[in-house]
C-alpha atoms as a PDB file:
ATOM      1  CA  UNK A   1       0.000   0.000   0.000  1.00  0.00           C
ATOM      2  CA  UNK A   2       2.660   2.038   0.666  1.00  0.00           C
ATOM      3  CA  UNK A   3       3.967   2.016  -2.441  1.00  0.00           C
ATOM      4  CA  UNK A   4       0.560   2.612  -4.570  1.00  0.00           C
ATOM      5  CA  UNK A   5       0.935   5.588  -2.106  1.00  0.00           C
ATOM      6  CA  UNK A   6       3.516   7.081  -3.073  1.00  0.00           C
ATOM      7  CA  UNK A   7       3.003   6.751  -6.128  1.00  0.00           C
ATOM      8  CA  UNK A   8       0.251   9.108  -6.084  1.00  0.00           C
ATOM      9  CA  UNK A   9       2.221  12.304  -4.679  1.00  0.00           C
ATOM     10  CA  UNK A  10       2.408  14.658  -7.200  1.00  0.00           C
ATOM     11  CA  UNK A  11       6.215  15.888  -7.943  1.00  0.00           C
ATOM     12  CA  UNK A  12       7.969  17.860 -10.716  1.00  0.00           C
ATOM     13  CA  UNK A  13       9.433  21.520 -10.409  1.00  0.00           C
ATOM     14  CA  UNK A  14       6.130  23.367 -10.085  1.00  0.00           C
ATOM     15  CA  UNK A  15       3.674  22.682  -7.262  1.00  0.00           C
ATOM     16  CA  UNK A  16       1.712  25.592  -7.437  1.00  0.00           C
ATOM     17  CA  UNK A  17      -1.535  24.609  -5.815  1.00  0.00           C
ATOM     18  CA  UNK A  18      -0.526  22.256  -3.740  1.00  0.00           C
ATOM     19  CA  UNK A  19       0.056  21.582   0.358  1.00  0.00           C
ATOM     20  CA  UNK A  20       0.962  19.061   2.560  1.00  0.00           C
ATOM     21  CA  UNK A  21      -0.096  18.190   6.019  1.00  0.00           C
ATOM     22  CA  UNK A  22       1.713  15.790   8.940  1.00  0.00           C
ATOM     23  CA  UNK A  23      -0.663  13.647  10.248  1.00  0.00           C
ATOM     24  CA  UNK A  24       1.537  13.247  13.666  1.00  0.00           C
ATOM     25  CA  UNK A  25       1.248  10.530  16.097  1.00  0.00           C
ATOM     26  CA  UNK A  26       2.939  10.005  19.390  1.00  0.00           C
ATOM     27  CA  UNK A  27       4.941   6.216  20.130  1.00  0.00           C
ATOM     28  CA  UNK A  28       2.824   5.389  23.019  1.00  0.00           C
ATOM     29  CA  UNK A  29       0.328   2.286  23.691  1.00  0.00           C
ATOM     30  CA  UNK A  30      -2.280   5.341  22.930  1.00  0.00           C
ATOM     31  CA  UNK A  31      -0.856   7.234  20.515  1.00  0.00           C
ATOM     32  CA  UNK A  32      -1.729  11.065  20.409  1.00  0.00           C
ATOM     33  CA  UNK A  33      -2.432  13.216  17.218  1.00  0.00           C
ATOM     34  CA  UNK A  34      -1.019  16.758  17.569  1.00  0.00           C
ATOM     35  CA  UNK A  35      -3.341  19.112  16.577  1.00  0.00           C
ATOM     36  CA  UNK A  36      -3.223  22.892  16.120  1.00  0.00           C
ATOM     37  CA  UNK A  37      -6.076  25.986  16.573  1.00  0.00           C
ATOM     38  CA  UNK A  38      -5.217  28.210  13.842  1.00  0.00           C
ATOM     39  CA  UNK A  39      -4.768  32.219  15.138  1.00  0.00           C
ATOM     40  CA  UNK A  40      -7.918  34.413  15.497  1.00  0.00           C
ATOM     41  CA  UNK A  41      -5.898  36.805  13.759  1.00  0.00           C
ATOM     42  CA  UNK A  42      -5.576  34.954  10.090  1.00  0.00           C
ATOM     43  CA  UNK A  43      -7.498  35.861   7.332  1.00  0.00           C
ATOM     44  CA  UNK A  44      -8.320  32.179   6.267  1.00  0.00           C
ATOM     45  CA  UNK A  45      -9.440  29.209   8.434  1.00  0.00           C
ATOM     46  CA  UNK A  46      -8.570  31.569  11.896  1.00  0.00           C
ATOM     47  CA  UNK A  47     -10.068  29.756  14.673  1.00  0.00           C
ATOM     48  CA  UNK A  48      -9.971  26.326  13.392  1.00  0.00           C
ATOM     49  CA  UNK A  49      -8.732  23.239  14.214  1.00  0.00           C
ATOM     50  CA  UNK A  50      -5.836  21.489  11.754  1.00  0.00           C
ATOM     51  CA  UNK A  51      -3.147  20.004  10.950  1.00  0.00           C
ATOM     52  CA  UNK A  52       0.514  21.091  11.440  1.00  0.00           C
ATOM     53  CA  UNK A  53       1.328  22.115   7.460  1.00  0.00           C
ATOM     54  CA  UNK A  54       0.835  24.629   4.765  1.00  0.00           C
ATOM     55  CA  UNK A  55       1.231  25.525   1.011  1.00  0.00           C
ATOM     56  CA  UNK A  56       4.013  24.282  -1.405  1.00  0.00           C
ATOM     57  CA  UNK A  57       7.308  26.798  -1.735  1.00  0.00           C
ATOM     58  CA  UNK A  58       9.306  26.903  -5.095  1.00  0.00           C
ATOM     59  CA  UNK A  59      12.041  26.561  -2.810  1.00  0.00           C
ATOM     60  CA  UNK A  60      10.514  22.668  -1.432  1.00  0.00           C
ATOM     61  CA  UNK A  61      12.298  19.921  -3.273  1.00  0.00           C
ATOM     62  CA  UNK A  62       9.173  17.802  -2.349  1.00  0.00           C
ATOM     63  CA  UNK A  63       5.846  17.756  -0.679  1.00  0.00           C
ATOM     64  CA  UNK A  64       6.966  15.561   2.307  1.00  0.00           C
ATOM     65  CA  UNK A  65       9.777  18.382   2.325  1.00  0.00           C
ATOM     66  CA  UNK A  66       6.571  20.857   2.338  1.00  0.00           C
ATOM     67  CA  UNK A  67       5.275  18.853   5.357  1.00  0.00           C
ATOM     68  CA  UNK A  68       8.342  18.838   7.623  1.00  0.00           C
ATOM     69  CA  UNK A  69       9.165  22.115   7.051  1.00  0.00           C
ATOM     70  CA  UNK A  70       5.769  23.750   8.280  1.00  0.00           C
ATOM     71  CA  UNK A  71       5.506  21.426  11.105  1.00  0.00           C
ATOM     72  CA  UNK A  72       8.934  22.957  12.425  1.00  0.00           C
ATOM     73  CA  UNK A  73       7.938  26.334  11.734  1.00  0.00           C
ATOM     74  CA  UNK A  74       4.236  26.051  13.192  1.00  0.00           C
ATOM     75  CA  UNK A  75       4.844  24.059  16.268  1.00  0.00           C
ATOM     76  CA  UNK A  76       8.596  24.005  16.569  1.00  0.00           C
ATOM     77  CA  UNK A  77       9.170  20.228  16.115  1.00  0.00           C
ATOM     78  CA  UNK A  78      11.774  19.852  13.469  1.00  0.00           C
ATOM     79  CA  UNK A  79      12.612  17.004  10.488  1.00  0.00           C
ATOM     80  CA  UNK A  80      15.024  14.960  12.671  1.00  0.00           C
ATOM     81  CA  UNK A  81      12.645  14.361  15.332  1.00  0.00           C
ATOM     82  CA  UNK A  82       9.731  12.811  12.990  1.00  0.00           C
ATOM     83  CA  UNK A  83      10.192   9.560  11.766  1.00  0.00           C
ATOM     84  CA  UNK A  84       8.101   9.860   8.234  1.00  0.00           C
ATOM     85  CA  UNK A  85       6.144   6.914   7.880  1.00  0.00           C
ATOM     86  CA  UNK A  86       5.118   7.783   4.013  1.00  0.00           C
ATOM     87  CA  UNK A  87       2.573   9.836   2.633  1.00  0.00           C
ATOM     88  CA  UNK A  88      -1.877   9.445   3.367  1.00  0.00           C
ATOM     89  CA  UNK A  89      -4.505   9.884   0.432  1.00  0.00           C
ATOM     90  CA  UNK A  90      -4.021  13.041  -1.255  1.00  0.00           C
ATOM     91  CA  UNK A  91      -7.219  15.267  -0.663  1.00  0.00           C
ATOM     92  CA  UNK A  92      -8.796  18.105  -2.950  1.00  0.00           C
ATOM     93  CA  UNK A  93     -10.170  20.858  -0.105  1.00  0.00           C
ATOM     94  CA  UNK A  94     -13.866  22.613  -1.179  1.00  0.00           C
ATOM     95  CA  UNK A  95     -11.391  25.481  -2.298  1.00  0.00           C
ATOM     96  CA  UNK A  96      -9.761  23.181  -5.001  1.00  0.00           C
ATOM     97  CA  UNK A  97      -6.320  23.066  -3.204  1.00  0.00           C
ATOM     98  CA  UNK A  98      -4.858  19.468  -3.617  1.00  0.00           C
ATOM     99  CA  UNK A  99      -3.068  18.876  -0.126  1.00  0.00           C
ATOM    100  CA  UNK A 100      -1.032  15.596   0.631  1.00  0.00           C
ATOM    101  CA  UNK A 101      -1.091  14.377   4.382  1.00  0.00           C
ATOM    102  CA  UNK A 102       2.148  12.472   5.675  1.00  0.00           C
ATOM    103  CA  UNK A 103       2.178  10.160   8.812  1.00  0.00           C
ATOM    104  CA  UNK A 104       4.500  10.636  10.950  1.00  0.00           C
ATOM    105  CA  UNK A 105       6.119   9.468  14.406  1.00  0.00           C
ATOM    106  CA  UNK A 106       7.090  11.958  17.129  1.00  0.00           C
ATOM    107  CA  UNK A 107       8.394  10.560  21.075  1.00  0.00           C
ATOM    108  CA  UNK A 108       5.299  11.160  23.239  1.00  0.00           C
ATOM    109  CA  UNK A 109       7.675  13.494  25.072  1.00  0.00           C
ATOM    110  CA  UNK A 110       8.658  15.778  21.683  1.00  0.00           C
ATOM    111  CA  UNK A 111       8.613  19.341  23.177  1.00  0.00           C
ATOM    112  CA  UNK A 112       5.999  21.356  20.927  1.00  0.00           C
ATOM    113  CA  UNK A 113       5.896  25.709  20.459  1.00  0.00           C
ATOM    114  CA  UNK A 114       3.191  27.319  18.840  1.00  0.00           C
ATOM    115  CA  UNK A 115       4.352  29.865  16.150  1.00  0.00           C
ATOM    116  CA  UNK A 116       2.950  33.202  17.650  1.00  0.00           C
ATOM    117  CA  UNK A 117       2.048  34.409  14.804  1.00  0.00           C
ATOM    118  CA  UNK A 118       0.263  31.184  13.072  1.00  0.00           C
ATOM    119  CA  UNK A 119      -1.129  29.554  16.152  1.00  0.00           C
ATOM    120  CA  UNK A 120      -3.185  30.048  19.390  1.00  0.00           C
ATOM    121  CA  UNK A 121      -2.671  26.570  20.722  1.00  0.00           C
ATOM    122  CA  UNK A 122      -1.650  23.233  20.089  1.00  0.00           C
ATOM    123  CA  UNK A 123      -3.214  20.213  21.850  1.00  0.00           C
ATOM    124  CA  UNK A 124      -2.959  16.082  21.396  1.00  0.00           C
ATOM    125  CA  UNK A 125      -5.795  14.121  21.411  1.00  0.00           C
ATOM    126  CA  UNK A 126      -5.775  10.117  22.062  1.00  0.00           C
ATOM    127  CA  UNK A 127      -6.706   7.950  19.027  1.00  0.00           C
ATOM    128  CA  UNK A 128      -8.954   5.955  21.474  1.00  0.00           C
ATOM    129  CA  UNK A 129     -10.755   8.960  21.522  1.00  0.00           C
ATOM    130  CA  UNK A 130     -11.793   9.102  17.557  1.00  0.00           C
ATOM    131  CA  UNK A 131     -12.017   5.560  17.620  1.00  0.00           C
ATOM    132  CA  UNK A 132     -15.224   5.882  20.229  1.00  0.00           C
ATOM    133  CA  UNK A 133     -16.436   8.019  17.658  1.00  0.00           C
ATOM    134  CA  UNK A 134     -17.967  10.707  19.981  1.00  0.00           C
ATOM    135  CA  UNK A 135     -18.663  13.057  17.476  1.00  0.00           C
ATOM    136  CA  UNK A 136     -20.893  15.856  17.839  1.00  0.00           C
ATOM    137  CA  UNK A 137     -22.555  16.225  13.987  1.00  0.00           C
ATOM    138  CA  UNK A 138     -21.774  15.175  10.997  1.00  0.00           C
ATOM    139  CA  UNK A 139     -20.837  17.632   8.502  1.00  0.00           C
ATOM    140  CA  UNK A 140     -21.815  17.184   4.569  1.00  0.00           C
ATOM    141  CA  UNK A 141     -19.725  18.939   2.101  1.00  0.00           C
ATOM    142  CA  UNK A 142     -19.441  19.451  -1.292  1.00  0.00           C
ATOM    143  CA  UNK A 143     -15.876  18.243  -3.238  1.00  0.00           C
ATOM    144  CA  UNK A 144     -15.684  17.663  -6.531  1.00  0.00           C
ATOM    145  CA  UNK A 145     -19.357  17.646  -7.066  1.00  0.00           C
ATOM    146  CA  UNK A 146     -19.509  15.001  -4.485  1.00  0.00           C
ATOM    147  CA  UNK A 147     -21.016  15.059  -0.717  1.00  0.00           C
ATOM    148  CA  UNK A 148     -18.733  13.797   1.323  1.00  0.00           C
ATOM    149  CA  UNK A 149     -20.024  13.414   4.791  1.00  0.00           C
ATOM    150  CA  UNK A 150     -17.325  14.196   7.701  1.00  0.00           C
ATOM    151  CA  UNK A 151     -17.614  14.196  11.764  1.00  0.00           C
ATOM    152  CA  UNK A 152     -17.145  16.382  13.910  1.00  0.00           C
ATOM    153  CA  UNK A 153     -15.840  16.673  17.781  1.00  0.00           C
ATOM    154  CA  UNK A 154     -15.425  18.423  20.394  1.00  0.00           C
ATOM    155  CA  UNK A 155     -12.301  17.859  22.264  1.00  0.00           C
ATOM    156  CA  UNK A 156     -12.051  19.984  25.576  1.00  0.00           C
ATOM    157  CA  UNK A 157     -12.953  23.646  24.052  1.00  0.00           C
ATOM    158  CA  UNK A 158     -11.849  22.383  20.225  1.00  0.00           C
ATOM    159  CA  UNK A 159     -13.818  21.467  17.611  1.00  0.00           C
ATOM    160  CA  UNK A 160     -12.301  19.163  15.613  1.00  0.00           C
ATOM    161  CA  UNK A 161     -14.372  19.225  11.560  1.00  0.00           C
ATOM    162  CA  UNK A 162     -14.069  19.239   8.071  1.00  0.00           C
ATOM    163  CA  UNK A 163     -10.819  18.660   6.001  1.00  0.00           C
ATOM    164  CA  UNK A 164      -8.696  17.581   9.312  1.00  0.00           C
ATOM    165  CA  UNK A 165     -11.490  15.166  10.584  1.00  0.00           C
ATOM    166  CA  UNK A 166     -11.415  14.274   7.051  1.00  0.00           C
ATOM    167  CA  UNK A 167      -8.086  12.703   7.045  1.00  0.00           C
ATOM    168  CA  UNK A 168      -8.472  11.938  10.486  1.00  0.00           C
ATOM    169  CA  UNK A 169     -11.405   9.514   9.548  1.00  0.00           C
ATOM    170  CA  UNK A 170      -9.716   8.047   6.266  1.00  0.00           C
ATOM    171  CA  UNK A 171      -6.564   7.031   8.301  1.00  0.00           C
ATOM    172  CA  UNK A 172      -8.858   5.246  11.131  1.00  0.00           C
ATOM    173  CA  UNK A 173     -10.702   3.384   8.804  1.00  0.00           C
ATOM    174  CA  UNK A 174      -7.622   2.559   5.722  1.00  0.00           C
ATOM    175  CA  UNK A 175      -5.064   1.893   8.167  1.00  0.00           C
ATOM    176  CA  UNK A 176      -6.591   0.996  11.594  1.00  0.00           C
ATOM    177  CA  UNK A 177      -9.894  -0.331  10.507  1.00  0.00           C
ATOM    178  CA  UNK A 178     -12.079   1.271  11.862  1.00  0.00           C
ATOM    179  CA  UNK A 179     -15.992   1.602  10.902  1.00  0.00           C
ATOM    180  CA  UNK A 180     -18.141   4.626  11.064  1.00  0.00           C
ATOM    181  CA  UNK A 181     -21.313   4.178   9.759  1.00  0.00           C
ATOM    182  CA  UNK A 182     -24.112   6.496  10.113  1.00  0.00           C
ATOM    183  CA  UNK A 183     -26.435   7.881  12.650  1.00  0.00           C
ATOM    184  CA  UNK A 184     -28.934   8.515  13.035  1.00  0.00           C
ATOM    185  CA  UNK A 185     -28.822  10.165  16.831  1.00  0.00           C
ATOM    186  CA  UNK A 186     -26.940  13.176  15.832  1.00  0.00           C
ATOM    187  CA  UNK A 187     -27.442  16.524  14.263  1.00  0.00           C
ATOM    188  CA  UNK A 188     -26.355  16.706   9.928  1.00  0.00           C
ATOM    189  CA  UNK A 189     -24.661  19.865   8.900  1.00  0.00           C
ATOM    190  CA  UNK A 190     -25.073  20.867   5.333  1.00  0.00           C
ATOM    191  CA  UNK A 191     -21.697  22.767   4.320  1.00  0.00           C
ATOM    192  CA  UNK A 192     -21.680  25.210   0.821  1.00  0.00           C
END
């Protein structure tokens, strides 16, 4: 799988368009995602829940490269201390931008600093804890011309939704299994 995986990541000299994401997990019995809250203060997504990771630079030899690099400079954890496991399903956002999420390992005791100016907070929530699937609503979107219906959670005070529950979900159920079906006991959230 890995392979037909990496196959898939788009390369070449010009990857205008394109982002990648690190889906990071602690090396613990429970491992931990690290999660971010995007700053109040940005003028897209502010407030929101992600993913450590950003947009393709012309100066990134790679995507993964793309990946590493803005998890350094948004929560201070740098290349040598992530142990890249390869790269997730490559996912188009509702604003057409094709972003590439890596999984990779951190030591449950990595040392994490939100960049000021990008962040509010950073947070890790248990796998255990998606697995339960305690979700709040599900959210349907449109991508593609295609619903796509996501969860969402609420973890502490953040709310967890869209295009990072989105790979949060795909990994559980690709690579761990996992089975969310539907249901019928919680609100549906149509998304434009």
């Amino acid at each position: 799988m890995r392979d037909q995986l990496q196959a898939q990541v788009p390369s070449g000299p010009d990857l205008q368009g394109h982002a990648a994401v690190m889906l990071a997990l602690t090396d613990e019995p429970d491992p931990k995602v690290i999660l971010t809250r995007r700053s109040a203060n940005l003028s897209t997504h502010s407030g929101e829940v992600s993913l450590p990771g950003g947009r393709w630079d012309a100066t990134d030899p790679s995507l993964e490269f793309t990946a590493l690099r803005e998890t350094e400079e948004e929560i201070g954890v740098s290349a040598d201390q992530v142990r890249v496991l390869g790269p997730l399903w490559k996912r188009s956002t509702r604003w057409q931008v094709q972003v590439t999420p890596w999984l990779g390992v951190v030591s449950p005791d990595v040392q994490t600093t939100p960049n000021p100016g990008e962040l509010d907070a950073i947070f890790r929530v248990p796998l255990s804890f998606f697995l339960a699937d305690p979700r709040i609503r599900t959210d349907r979107i449109t991508i593609d011309r295609r619903a796509v219906y996501l969860p969402a959670y609420q973890f502490r005070e953040f709310e967890i939704w869209g295009f990072t529950a989105g790979v949060l979900t795909e990994f559980l159920v690709k690579i761990l299994g996992a089975s969310f079906g539907h249901r019928d006991d919680i609100p549906l959230r149509a998304l434009s």
